[in-house]
N, C-alpha and C. Protein backbone atom coordinates (compact mmCIF):
# COMPACT_ATOMS: atom_id res chain seq x y z
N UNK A 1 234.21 58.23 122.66
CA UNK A 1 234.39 56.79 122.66
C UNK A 1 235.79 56.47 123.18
N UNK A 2 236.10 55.31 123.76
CA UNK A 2 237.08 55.19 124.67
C UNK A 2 237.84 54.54 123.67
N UNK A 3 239.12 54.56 123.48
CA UNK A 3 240.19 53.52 122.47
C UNK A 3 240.24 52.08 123.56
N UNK A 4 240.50 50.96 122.71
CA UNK A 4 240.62 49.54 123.12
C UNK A 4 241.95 49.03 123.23
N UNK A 5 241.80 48.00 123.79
CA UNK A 5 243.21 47.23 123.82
C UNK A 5 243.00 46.80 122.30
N UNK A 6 241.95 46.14 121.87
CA UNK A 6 242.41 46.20 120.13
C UNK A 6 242.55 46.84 119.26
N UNK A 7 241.84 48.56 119.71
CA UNK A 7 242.50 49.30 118.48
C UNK A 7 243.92 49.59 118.95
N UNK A 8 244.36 49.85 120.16
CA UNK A 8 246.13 49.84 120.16
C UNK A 8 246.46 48.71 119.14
N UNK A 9 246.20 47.52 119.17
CA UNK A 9 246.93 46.61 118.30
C UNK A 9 246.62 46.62 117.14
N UNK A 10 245.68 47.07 116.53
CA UNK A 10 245.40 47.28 115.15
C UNK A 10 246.07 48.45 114.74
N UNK A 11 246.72 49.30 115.62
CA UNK A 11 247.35 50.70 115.46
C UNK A 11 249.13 50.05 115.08
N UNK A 12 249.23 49.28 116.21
CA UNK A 12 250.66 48.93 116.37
C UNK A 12 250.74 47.97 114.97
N UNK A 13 249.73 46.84 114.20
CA UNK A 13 249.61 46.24 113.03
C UNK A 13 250.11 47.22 111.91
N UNK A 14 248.96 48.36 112.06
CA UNK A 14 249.58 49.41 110.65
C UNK A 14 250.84 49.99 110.58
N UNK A 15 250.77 50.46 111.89
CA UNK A 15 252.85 50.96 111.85
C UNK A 15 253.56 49.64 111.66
N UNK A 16 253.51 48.91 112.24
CA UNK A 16 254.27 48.32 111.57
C UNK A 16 254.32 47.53 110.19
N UNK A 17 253.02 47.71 109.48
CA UNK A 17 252.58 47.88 108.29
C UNK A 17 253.72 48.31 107.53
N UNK A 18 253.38 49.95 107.77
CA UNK A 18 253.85 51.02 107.13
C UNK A 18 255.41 50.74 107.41
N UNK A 19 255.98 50.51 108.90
CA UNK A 19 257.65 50.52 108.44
C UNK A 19 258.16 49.44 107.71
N UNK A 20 257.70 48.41 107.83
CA UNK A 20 258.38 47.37 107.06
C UNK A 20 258.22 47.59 105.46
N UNK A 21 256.98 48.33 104.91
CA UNK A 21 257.33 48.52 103.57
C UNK A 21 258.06 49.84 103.36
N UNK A 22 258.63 51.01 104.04
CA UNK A 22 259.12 52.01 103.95
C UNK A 22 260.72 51.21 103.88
N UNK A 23 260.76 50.72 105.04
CA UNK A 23 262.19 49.97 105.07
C UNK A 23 262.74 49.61 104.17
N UNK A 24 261.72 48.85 103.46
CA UNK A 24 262.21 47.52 102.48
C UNK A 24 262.20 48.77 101.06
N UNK A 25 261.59 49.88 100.99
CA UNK A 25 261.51 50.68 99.95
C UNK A 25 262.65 51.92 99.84
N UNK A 26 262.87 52.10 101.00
CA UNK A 26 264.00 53.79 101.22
C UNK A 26 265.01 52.87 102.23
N UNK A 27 265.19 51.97 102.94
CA UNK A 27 265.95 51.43 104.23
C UNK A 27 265.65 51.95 105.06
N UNK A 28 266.16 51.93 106.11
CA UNK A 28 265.81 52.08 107.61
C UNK A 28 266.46 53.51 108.22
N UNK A 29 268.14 53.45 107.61
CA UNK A 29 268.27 55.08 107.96
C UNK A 29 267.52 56.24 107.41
N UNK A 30 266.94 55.86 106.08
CA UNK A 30 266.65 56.95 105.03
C UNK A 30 265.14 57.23 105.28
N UNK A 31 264.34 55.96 106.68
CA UNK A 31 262.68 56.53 106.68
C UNK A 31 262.72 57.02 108.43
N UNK A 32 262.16 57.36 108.82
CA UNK A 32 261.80 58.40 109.71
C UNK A 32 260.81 57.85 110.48
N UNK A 33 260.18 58.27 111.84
CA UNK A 33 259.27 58.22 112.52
C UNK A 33 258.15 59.04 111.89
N UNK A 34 258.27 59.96 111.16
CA UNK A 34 257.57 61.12 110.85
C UNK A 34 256.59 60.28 109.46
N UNK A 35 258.20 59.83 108.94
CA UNK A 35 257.42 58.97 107.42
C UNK A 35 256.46 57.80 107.75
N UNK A 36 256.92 57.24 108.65
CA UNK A 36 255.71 56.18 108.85
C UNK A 36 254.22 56.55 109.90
N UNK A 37 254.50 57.54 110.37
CA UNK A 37 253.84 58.39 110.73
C UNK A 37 252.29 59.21 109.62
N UNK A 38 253.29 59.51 108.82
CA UNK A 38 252.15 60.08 107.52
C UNK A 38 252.13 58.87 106.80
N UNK A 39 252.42 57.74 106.53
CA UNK A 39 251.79 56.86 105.46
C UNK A 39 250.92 55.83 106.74
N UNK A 40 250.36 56.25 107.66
CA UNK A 40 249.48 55.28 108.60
C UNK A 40 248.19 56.88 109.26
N UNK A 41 248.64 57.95 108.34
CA UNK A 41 247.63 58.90 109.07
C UNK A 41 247.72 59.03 110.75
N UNK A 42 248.98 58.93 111.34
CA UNK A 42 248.87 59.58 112.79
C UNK A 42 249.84 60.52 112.83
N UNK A 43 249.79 60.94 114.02
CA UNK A 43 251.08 61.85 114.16
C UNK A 43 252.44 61.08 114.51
N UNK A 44 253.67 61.65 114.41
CA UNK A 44 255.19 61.00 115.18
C UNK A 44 255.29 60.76 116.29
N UNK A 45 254.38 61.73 117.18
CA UNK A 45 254.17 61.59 118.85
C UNK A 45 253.22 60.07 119.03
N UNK A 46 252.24 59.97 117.91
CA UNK A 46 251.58 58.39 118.49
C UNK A 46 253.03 57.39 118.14
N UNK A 47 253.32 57.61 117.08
CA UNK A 47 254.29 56.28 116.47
C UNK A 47 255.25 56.15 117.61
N UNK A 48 255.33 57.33 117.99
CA UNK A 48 256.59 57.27 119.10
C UNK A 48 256.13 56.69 120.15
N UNK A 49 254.74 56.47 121.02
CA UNK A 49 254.25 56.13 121.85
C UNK A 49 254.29 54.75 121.97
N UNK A 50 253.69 53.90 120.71
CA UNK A 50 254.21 52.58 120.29
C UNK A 50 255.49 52.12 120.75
N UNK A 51 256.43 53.20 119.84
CA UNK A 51 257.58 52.57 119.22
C UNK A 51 258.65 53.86 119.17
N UNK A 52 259.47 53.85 120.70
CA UNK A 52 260.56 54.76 120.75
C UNK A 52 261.36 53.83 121.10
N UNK A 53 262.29 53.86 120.57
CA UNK A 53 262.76 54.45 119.96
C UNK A 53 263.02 53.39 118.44
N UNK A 54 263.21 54.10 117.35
CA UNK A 54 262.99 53.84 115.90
C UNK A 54 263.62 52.20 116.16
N UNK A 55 264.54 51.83 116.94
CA UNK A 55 264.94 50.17 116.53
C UNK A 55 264.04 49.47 117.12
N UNK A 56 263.27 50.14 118.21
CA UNK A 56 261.97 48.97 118.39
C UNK A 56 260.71 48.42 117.36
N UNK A 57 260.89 49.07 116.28
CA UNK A 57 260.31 48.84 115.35
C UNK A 57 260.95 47.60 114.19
N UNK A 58 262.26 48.26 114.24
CA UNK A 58 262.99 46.51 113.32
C UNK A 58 263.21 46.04 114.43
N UNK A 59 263.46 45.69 115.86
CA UNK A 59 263.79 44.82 116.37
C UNK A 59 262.14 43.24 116.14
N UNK A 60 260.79 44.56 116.27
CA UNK A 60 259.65 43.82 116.20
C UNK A 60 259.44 43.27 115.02
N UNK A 61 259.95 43.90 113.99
CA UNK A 61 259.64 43.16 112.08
C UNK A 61 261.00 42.64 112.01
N UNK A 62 262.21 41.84 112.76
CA UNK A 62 263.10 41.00 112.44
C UNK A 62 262.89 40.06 113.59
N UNK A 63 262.18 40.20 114.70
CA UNK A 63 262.01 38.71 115.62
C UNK A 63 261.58 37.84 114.62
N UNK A 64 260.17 37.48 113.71
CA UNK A 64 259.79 36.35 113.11
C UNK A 64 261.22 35.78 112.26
N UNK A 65 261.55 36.89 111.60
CA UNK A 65 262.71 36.06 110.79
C UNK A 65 264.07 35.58 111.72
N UNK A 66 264.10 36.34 112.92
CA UNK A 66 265.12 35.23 113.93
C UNK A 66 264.59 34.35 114.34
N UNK A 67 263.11 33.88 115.06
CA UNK A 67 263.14 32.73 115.42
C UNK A 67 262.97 32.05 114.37
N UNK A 68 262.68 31.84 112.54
CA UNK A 68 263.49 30.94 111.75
C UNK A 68 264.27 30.88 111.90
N UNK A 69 265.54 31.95 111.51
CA UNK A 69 267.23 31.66 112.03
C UNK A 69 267.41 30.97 112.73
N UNK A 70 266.83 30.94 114.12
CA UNK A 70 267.34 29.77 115.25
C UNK A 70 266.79 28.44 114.65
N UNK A 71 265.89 28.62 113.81
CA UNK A 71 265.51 27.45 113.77
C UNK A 71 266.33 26.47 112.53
N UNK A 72 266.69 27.29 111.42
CA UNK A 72 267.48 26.64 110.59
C UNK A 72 269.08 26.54 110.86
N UNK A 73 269.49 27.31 111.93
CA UNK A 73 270.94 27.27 112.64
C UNK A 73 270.89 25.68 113.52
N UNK A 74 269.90 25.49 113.60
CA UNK A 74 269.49 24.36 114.81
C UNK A 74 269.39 23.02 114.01
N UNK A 75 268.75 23.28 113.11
CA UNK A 75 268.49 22.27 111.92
C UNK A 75 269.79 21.29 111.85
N UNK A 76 269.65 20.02 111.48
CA UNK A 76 270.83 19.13 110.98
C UNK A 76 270.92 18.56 109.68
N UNK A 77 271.32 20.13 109.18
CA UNK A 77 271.50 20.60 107.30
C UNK A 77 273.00 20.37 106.97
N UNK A 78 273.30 20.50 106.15
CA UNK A 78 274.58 20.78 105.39
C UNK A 78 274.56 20.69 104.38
N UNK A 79 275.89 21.00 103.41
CA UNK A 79 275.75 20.87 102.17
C UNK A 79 274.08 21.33 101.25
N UNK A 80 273.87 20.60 100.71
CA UNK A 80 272.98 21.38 99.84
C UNK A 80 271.48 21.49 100.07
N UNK A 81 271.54 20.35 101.00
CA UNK A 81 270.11 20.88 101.65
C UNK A 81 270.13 22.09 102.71
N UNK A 82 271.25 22.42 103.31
CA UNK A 82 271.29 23.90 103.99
C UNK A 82 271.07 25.02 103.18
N UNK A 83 271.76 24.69 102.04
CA UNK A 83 271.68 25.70 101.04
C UNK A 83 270.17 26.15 100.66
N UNK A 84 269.88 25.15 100.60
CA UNK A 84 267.89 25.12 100.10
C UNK A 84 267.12 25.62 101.17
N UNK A 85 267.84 25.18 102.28
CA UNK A 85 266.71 25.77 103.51
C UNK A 85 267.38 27.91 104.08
N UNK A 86 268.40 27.78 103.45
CA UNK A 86 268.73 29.28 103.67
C UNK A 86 268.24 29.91 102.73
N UNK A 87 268.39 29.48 101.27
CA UNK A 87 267.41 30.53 100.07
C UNK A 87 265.77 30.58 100.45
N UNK A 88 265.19 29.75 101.05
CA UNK A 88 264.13 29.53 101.32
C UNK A 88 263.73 30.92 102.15
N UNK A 89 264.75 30.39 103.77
CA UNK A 89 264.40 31.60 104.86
C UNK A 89 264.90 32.53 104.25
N UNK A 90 265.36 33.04 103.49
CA UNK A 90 265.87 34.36 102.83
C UNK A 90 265.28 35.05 101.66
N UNK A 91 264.39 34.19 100.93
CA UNK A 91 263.33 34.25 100.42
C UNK A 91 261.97 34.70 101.11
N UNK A 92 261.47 34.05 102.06
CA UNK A 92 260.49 34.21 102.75
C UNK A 92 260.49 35.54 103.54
N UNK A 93 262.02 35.74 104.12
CA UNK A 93 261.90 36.97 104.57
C UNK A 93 262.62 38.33 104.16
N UNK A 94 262.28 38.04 102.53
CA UNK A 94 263.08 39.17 101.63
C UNK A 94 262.81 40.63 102.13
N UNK A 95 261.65 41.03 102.65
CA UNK A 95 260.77 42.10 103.41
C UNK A 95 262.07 42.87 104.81
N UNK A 96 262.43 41.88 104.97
CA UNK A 96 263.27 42.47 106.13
C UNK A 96 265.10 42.10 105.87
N UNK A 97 265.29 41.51 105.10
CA UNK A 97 266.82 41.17 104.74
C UNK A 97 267.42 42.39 104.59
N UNK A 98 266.49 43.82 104.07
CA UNK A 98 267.12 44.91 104.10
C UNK A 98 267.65 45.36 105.33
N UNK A 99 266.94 44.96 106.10
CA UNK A 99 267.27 45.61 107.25
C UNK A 99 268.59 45.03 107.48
N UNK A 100 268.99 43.60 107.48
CA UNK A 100 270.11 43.22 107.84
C UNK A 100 271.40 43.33 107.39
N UNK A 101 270.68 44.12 106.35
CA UNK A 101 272.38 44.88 105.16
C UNK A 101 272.59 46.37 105.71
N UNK A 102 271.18 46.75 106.28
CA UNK A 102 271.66 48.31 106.76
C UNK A 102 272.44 48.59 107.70
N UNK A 103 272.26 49.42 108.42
CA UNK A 103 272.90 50.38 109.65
C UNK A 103 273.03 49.20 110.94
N UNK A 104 271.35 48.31 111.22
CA UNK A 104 271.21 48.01 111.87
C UNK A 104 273.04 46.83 112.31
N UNK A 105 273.09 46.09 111.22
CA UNK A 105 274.59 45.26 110.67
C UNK A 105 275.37 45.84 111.03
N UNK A 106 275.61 47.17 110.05
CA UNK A 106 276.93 47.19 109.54
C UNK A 106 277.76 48.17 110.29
N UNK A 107 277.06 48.37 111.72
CA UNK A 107 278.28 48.83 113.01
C UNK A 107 279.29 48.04 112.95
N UNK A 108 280.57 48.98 112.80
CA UNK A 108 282.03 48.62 113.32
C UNK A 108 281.87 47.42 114.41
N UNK A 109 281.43 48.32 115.72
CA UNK A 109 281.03 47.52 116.56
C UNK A 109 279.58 47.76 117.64
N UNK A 110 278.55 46.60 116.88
CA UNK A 110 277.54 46.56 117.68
C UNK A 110 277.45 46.37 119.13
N UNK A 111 276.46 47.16 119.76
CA UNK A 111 276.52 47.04 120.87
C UNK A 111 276.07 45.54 121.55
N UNK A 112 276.58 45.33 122.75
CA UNK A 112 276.41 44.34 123.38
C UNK A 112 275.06 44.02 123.62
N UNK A 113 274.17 42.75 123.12
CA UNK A 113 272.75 42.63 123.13
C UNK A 113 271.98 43.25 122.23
N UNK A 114 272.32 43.77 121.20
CA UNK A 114 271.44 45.11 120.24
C UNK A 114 271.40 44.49 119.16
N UNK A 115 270.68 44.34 118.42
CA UNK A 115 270.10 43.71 117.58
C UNK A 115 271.11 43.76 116.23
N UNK A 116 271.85 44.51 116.17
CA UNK A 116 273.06 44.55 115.27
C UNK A 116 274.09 43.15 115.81
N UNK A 117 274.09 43.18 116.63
CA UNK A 117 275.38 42.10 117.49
C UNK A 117 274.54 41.08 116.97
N UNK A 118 273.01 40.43 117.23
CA UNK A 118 272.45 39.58 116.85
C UNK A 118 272.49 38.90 115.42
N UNK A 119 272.55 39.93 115.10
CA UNK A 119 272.46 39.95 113.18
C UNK A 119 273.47 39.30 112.91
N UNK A 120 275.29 40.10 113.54
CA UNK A 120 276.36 39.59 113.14
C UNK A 120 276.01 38.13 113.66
N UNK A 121 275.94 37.68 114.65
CA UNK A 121 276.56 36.22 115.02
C UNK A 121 275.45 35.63 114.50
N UNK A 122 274.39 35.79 113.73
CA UNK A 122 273.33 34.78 112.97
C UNK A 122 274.48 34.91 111.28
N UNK A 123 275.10 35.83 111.13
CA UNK A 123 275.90 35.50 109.86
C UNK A 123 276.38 34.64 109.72
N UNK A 124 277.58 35.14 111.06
CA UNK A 124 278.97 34.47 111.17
C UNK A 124 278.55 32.52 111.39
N UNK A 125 277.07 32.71 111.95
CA UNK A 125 277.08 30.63 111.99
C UNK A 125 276.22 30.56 110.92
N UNK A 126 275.78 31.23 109.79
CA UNK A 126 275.20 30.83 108.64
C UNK A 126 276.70 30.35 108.09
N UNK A 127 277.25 31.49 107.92
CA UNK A 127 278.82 31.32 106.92
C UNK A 127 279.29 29.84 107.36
N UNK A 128 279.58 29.81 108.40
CA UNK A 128 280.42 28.80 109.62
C UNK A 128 279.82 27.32 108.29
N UNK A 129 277.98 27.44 108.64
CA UNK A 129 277.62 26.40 108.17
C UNK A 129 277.80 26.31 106.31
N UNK A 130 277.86 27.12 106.44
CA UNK A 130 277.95 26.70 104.47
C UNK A 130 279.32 26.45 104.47
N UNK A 131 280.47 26.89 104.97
CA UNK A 131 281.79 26.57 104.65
C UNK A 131 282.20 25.55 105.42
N UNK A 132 281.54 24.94 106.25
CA UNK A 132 282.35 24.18 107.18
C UNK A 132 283.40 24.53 108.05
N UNK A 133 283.94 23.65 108.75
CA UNK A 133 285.14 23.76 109.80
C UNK A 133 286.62 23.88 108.95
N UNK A 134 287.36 24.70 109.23
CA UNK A 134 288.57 25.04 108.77
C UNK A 134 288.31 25.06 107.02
N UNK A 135 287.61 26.28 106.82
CA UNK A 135 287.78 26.14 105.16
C UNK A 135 289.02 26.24 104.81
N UNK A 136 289.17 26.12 103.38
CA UNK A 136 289.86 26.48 102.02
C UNK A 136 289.52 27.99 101.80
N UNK A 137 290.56 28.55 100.87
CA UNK A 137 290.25 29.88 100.75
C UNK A 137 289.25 29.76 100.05
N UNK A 138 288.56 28.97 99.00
CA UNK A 138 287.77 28.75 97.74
C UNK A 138 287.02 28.32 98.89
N UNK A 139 286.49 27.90 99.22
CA UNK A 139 285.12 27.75 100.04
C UNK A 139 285.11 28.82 100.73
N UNK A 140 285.74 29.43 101.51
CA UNK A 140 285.14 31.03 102.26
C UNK A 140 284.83 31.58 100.98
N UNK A 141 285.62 32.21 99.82
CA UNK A 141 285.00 33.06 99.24
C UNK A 141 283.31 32.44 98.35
N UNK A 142 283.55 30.83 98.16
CA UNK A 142 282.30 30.05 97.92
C UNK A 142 281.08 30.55 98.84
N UNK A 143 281.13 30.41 100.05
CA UNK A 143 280.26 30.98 101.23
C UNK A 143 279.93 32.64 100.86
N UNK A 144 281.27 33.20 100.72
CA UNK A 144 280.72 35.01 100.65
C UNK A 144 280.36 34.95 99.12
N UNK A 145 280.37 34.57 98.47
CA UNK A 145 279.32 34.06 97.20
C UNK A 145 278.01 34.19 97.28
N UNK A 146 277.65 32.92 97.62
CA UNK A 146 276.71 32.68 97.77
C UNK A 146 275.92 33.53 98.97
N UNK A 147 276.19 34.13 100.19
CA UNK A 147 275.30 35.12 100.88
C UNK A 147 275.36 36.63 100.56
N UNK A 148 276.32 36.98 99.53
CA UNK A 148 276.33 37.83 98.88
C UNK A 148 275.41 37.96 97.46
N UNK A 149 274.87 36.82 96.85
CA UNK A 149 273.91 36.75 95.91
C UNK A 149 272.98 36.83 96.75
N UNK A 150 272.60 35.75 97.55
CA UNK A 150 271.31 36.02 98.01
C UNK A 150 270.80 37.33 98.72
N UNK A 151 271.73 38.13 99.36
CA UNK A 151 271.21 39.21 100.28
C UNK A 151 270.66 40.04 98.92
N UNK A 152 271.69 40.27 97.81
CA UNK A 152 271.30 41.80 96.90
C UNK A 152 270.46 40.68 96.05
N UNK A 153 269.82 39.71 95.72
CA UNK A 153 268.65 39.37 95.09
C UNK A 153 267.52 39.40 95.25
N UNK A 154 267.13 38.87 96.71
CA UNK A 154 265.89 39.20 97.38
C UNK A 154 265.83 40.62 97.86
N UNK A 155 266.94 41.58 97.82
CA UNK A 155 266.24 42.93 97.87
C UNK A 155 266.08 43.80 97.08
N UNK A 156 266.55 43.24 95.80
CA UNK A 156 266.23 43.39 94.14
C UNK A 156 264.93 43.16 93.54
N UNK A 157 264.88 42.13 94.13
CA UNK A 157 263.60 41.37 93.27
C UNK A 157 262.48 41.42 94.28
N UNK A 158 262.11 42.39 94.95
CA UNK A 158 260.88 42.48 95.89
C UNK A 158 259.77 42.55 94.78
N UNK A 159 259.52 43.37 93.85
CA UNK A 159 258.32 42.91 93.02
C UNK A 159 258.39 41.73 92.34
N UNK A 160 258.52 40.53 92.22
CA UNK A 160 258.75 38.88 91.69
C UNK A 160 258.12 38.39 92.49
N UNK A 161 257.21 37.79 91.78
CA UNK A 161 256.96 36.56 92.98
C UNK A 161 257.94 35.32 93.87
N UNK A 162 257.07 35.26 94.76
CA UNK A 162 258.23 34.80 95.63
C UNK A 162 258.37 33.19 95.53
N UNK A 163 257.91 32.61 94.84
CA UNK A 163 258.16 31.56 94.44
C UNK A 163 259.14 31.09 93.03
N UNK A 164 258.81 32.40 92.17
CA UNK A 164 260.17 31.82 91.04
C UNK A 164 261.48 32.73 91.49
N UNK A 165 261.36 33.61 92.86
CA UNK A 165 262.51 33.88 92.96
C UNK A 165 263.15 32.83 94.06
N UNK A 166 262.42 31.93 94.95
CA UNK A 166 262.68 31.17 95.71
C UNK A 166 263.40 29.40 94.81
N UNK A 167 262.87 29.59 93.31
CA UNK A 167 263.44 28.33 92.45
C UNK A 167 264.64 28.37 91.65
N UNK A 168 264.64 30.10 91.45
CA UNK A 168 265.71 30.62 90.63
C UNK A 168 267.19 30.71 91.59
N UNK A 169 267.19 31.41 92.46
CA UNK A 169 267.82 31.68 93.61
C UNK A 169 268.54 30.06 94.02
N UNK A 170 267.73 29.33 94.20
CA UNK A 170 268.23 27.82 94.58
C UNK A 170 269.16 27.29 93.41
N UNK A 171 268.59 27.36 92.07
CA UNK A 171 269.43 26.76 91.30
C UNK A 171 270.86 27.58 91.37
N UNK A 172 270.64 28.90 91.48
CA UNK A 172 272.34 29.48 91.46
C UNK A 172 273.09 29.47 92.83
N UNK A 173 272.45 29.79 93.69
CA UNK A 173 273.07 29.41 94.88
C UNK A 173 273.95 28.10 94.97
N UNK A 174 273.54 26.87 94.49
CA UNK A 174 273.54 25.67 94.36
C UNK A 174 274.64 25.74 92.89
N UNK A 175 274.59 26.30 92.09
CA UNK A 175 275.62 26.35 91.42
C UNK A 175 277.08 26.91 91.76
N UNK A 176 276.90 27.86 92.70
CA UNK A 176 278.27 28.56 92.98
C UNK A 176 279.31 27.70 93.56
């Protein structure tokens, strides 16, 4: 029997199945081609066929949560309704926020165009927007507050539902 253009995509669905919960369970340096490989039943040579090299795989499970980013960077939020619409997208995409605390981030210096460089400058105009233009020292560290709760909560609380962590999260965010 001949393989389809839809079982490729039902193939490329499960891997990326399988990495986004490996990710979100071990991170991204600590799982393997091999590991997502055996929790989807193929070999490393198919996964690799998909998906060589290993960042084409988070680059594909962090596009949905960038084009929100662009979209709530774009938004004309501030103050506390920004706040509500960032716990929200950060909520919604608790599944992959790991990724943006890992390796993929936290290069010295990301390469030019690489999805690490992306990551940083979606921070640096989240921060921008919660602190405003020319903060106070108490509002920058207000800002690294508050995206410092939210990153280690939603990758804490992956078994919670995502709705009382999306009500809980708001009220403290909103308190800091």
């Amino acid at each position: 029997m001949m393989a389809t253009v839809e079982d490729g995509n039902d193939t490329r669905r499960r891997i990326l199945a399988a990495a986004k919960k490996l990710f979100a369970e071990r991170g991204y340096a600590a799982t393997s081609l091999a590991d997502i490989a055996s929790a989807v039943g193929l070999t490393k040579t198919a996964v690799a066929y998909h998906f060589h090299p290993k960042d084409r795989l988070a680059t594909e499970l962090i596009a949905p949560a960038a084009d929100d980013m662009l979209a709530l960077l774009g938004a004309d939020l501030s103050g506390p309704p920004f706040v509500e619409a960032l716990v929200a997208f950060t909520v919604r995409h608790r599944t992959v926020i790991r990724l943006f605390m890992e390796d993929i981030s936290r290069a010295d210096d990301p390469a030019p165009g690489s999805t690490g460089e992306a990551i940083r400058t979606f921070s640096d105009e989240i921060f921008a927007k919660l602190v405003g233009p020319d903060p106070s020292t108490e509002a920058r560290l207000r800002g690294w507050a508050v995206l410092g709760a939210l990153q280690w909560a939603v990758v804490h609380s992956m078994d919670q539902p995502e709705d009382v962590v999306r009500a809980s999260l708001t009220r403290i965010a909103l308190s800091i």
